[in-house]
Protein backbone atom coordinates (compact mmCIF):
# COMPACT_ATOMS: atom_id res chain seq x y z
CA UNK A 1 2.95 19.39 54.19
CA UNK A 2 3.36 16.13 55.77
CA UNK A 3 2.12 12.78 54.69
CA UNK A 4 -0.79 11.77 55.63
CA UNK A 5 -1.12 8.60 57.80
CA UNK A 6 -1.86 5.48 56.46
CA UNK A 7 -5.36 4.08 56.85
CA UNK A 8 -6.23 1.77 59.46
CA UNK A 9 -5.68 -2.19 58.45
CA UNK A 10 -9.24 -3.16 58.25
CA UNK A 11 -8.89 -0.84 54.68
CA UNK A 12 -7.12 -3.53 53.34
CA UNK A 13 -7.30 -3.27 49.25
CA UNK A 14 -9.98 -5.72 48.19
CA UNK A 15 -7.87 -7.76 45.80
CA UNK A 16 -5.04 -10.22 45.61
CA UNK A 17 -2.15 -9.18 44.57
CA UNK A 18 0.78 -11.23 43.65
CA UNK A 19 4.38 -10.07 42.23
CA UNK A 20 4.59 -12.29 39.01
CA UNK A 21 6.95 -13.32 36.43
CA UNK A 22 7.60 -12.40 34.01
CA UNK A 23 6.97 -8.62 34.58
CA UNK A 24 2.59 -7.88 34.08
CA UNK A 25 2.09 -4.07 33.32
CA UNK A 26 0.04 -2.66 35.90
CA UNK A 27 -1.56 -0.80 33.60
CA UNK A 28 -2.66 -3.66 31.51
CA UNK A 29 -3.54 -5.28 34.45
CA UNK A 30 -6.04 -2.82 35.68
CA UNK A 31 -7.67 -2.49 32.18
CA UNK A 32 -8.17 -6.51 32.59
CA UNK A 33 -10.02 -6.18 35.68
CA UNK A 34 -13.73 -7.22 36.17
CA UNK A 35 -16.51 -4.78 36.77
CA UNK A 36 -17.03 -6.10 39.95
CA UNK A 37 -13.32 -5.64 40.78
CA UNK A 38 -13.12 -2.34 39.87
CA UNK A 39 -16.42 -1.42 42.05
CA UNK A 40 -14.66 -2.75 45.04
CA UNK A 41 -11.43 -0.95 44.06
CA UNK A 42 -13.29 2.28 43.90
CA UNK A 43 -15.13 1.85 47.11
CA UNK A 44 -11.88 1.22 48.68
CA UNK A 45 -10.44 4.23 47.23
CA UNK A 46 -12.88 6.45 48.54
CA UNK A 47 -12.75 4.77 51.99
CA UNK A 48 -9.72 5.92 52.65
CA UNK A 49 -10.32 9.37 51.37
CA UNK A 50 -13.22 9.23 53.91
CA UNK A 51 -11.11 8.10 56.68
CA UNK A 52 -8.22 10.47 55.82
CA UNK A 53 -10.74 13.51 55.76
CA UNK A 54 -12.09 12.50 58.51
CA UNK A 55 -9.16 12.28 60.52
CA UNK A 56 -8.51 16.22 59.17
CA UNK A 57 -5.16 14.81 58.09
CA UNK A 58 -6.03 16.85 54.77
């Protein structure tokens, strides 16, 4: 099965994200997130499910 396409630019992901050093684990950096944060991060998520399903790409 092929990949699906990426979604289009206007789903940007909601936060900033920097590369930092020293190394941050990404896991330890999600856990650290605020509730807001993590609202937007799942709304995002599932806007680009939405727009993947919708362009039958699954």
């Amino acid at each position: 099965m092929a990949m699906p396409k990426l979604p289009a630019p206007e789903l940007a992901c909601p936060l900033a994200i920097t590369a930092e050093e020293p190394y941050v684990d990404h896991v330890e950096w999600i856990r650290g997130l605020a509730a807001e944060d993590v609202a937007r991060c799942v709304e995002w998520l599932r806007a680009i499910e939405a727009s993947v399903l919708a362009a039958g790409e699954l």
